[in-house]
Every structure is written in C-alpha cells, then in structure tokens.
C-alpha atoms as a PDB file:
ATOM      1  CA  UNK A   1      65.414 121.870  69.791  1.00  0.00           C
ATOM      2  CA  UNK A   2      69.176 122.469  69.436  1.00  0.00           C
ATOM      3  CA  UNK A   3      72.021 120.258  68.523  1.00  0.00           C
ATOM      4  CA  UNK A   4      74.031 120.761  71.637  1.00  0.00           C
ATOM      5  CA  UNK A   5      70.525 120.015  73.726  1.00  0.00           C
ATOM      6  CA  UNK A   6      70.150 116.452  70.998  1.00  0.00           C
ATOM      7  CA  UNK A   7      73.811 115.291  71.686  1.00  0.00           C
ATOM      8  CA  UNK A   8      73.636 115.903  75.684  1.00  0.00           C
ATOM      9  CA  UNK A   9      70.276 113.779  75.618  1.00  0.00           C
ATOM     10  CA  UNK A  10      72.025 110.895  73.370  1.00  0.00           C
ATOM     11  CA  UNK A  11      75.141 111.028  75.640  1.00  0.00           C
ATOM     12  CA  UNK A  12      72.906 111.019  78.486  1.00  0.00           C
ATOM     13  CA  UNK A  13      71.331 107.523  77.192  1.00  0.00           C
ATOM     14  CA  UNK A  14      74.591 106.170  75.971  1.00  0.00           C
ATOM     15  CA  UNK A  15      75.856 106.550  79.861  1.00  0.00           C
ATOM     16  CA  UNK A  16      72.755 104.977  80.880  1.00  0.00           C
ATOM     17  CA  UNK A  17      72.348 102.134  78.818  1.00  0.00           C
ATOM     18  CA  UNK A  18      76.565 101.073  79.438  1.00  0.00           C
ATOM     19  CA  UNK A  19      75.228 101.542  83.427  1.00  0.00           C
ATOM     20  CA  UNK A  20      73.062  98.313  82.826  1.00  0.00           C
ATOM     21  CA  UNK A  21      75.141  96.773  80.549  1.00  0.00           C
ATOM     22  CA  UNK A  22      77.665  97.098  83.721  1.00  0.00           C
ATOM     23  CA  UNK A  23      75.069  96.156  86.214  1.00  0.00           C
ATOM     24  CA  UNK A  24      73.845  93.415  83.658  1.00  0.00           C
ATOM     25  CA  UNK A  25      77.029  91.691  83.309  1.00  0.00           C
ATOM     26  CA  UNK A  26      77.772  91.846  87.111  1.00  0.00           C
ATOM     27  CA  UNK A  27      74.608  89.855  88.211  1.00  0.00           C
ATOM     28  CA  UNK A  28      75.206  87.059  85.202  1.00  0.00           C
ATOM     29  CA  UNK A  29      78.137  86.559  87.315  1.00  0.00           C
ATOM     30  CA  UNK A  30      75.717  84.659  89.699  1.00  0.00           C
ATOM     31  CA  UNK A  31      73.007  83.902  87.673  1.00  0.00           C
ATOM     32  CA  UNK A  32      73.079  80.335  88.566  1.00  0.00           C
ATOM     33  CA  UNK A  33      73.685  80.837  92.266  1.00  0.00           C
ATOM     34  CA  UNK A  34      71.309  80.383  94.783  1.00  0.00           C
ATOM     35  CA  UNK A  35      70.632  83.362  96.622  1.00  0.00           C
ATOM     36  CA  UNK A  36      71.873  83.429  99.773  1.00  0.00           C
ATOM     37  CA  UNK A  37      70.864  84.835 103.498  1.00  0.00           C
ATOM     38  CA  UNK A  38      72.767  87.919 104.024  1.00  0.00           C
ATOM     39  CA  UNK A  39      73.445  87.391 107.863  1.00  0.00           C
ATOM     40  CA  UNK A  40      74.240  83.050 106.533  1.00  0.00           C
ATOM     41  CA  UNK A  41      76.632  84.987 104.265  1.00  0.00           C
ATOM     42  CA  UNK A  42      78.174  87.425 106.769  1.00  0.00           C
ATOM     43  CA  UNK A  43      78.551  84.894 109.259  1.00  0.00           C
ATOM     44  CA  UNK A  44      80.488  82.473 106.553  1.00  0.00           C
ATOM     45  CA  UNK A  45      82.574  85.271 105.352  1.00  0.00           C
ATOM     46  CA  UNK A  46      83.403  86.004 108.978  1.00  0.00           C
ATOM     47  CA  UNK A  47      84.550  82.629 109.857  1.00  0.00           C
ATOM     48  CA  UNK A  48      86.649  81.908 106.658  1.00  0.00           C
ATOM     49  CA  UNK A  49      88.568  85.168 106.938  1.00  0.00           C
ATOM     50  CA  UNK A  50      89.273  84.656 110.970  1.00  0.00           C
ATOM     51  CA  UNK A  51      90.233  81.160 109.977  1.00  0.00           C
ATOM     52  CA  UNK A  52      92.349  82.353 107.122  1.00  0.00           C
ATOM     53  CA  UNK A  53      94.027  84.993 109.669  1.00  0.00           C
ATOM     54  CA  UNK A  54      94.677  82.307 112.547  1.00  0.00           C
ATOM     55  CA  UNK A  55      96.219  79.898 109.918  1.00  0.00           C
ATOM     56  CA  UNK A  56      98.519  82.666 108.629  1.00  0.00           C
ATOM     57  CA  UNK A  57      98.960  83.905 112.480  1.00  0.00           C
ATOM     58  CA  UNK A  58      97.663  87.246 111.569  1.00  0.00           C
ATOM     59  CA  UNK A  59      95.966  89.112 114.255  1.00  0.00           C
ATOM     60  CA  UNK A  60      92.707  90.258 112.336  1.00  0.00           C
ATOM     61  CA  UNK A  61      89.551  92.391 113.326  1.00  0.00           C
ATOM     62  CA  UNK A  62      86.308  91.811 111.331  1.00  0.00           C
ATOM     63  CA  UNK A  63      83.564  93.823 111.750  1.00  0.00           C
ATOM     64  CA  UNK A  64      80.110  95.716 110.248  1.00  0.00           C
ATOM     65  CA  UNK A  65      80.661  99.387 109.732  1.00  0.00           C
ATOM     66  CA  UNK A  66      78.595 100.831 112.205  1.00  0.00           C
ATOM     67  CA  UNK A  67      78.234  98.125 114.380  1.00  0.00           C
ATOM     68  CA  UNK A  68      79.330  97.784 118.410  1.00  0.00           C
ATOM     69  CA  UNK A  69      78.267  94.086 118.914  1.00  0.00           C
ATOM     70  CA  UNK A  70      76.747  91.432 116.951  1.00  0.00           C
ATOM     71  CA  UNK A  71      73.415  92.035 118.553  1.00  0.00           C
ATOM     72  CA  UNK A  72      70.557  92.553 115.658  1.00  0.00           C
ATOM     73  CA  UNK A  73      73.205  92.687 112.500  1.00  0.00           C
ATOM     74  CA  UNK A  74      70.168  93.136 110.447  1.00  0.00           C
ATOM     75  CA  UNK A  75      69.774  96.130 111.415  1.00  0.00           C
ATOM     76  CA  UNK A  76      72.435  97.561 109.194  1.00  0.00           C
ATOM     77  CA  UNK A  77      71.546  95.633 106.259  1.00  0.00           C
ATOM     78  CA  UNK A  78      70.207  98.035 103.719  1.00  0.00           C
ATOM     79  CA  UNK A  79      68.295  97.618  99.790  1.00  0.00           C
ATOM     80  CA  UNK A  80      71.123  97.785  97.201  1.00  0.00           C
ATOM     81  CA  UNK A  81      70.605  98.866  93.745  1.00  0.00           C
ATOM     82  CA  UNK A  82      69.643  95.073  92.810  1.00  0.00           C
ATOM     83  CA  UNK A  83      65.415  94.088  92.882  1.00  0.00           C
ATOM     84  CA  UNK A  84      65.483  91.785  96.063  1.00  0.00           C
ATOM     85  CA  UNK A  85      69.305  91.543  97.378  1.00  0.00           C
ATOM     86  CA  UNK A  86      70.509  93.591 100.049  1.00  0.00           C
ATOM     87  CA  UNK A  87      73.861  94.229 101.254  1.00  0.00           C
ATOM     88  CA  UNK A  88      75.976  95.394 104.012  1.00  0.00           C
ATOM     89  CA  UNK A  89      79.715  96.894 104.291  1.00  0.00           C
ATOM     90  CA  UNK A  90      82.573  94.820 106.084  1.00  0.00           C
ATOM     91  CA  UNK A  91      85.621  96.161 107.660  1.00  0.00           C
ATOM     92  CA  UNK A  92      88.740  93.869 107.700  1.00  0.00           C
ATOM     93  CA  UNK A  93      92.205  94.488 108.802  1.00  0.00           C
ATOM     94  CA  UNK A  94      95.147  92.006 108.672  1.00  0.00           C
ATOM     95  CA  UNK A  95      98.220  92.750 110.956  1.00  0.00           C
ATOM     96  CA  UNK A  96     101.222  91.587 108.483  1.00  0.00           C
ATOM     97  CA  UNK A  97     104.019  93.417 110.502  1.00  0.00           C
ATOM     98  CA  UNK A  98     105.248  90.084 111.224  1.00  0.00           C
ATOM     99  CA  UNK A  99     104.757  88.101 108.010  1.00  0.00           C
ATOM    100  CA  UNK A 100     107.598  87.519 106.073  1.00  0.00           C
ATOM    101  CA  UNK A 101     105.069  86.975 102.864  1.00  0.00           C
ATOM    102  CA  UNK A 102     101.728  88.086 101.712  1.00  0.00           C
ATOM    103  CA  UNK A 103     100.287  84.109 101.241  1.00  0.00           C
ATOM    104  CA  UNK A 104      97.159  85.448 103.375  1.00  0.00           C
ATOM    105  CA  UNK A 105      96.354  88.046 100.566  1.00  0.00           C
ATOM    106  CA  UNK A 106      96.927  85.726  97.991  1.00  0.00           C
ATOM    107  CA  UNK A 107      94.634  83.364  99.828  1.00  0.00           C
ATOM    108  CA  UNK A 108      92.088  85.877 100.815  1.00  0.00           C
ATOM    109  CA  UNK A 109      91.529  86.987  97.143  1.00  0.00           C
ATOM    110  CA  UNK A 110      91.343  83.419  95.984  1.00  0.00           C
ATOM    111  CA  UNK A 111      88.736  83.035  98.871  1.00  0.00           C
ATOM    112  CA  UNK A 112      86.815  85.977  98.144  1.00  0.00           C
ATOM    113  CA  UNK A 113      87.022  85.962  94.255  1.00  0.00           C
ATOM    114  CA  UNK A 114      84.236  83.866  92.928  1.00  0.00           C
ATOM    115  CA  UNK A 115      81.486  85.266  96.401  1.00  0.00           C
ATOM    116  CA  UNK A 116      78.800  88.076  95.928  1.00  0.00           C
ATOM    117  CA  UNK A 117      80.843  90.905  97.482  1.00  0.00           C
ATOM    118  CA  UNK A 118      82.526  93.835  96.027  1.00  0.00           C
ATOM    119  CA  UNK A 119      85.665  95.214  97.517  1.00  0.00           C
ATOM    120  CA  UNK A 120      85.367  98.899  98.778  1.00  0.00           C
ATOM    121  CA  UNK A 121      88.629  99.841  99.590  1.00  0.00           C
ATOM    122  CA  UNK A 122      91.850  98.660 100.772  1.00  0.00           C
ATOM    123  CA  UNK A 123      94.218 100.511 102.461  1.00  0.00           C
ATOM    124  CA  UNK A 124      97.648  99.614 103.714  1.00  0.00           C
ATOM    125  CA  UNK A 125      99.292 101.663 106.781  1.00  0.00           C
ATOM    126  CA  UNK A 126     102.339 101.100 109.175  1.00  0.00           C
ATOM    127  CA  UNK A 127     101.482  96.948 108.063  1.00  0.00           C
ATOM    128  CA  UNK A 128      98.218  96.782 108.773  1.00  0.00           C
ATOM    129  CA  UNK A 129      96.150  96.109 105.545  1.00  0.00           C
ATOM    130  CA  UNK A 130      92.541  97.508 105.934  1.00  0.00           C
ATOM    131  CA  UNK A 131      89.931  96.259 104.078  1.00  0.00           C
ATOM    132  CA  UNK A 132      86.081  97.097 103.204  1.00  0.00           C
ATOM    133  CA  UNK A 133      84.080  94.657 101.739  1.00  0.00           C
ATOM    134  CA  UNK A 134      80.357  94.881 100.323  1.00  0.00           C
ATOM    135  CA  UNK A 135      78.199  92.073 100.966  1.00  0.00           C
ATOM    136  CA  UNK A 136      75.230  91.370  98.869  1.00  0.00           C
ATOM    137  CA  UNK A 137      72.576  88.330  99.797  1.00  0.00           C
ATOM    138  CA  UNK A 138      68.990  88.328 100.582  1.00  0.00           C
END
C-alpha cells in the first residue's frame, strides 16, 4: 500500500467523521423536542407565515414544491438523512415592493429560528423575496 493511497483513506475518514459531528450537533439542537407530525408542522408553519404576511400587509404565496393543491400533502413528504424524520421543501415569497422596512424578515427569522427546518435558499428579485424552506417532522 502507498502513502498517497494511506493519506486519501485518512482524509476520506476525517471528512466522514466531521459529516456526523455536523449531523450530530444539528439533531442535539432538538434533542429535547418532541417530535412532531410533519403535515401538524406544515400546516403551523403555513399559518404563522400567512399571519406574519397579513400583519405586515405583504401579499405572500406559500406552497410545497411540487404541489397543485393541498389534496394528499403526504404525498411529497420524503425519508431525510435522519432514522425516523422526514421532511418536505417549502416555497415562500414575500411581496415587499411596498414596505418601507424589512420588520417581516426580521420577524420571520425570529419565527423560524428555534423550528426543525433548514433554509434552502433565498432569493430576492424586482422586491419579491423568495424563499425555500426544508421541513423535517415525523
């Protein structure tokens, strides 16, 4: 066996082992939470964002990537990378072409901060701010 085989096989495991040191540390972020539904969860999300948006009177859209109606949303909830928790991918867009302020993003992070989700992406275009979110429940 060669050296430059022996390093690529230790760097190999190095990258590994930091992967679930990085997966490790995200989960002990809800160890003590109590796992909950994914479509309870969805539906929550849903409501506290719209709510969020009317208070701020910012048109917003909310919706599952992938999905035409709300008919059978567990349909497009798939096995993440976590033993027993699934997830599925939000789309949110804010129309702020008529705020003055960003309080609703300040808000919405505050919200969203401390919940099982991951943000995806956010994009911001012509003052709409676009938004994917990761869910992750049972």
């Amino acid at each position: 066996m060669d050296t430059h085989t022996l390093n690529s096989g230790i760097k190999s495991a190095i990258d590994e082992i930091s992967q679930v040191k990085k997966e490790e540390a995200t989960l002990l972020k809800y160890k003590s939470e109590k796992p909950l539904p994914l479509e309870k969860f969805y539906l929550e999300v849903f409501n506290d964002i719209k709510e969020l948006s009317f208070y701020y009177r910012a048109p917003s859209e909310v919706k599952i990537i992938g999905a035409k109606d709300l008919v059978g949303i567990k349909s497009f909830f798939k096995e993440s990378q976590y033993k027993g928790i699934k997830y599925v991918d939000l789309s949110c867009s804010f129309d702020l072409r008529k705020q003055r302020n960003t309080y609703l993003l300040d808000a919405l992070h505050k919200m969203l901060k401390s919940r099982p989700l991951g943000v995806l992406d956010v994009s911001v275009e012509k003052g709409i701010v676009s938004i994917t979110l990761r869910l992750y429940g049972t």
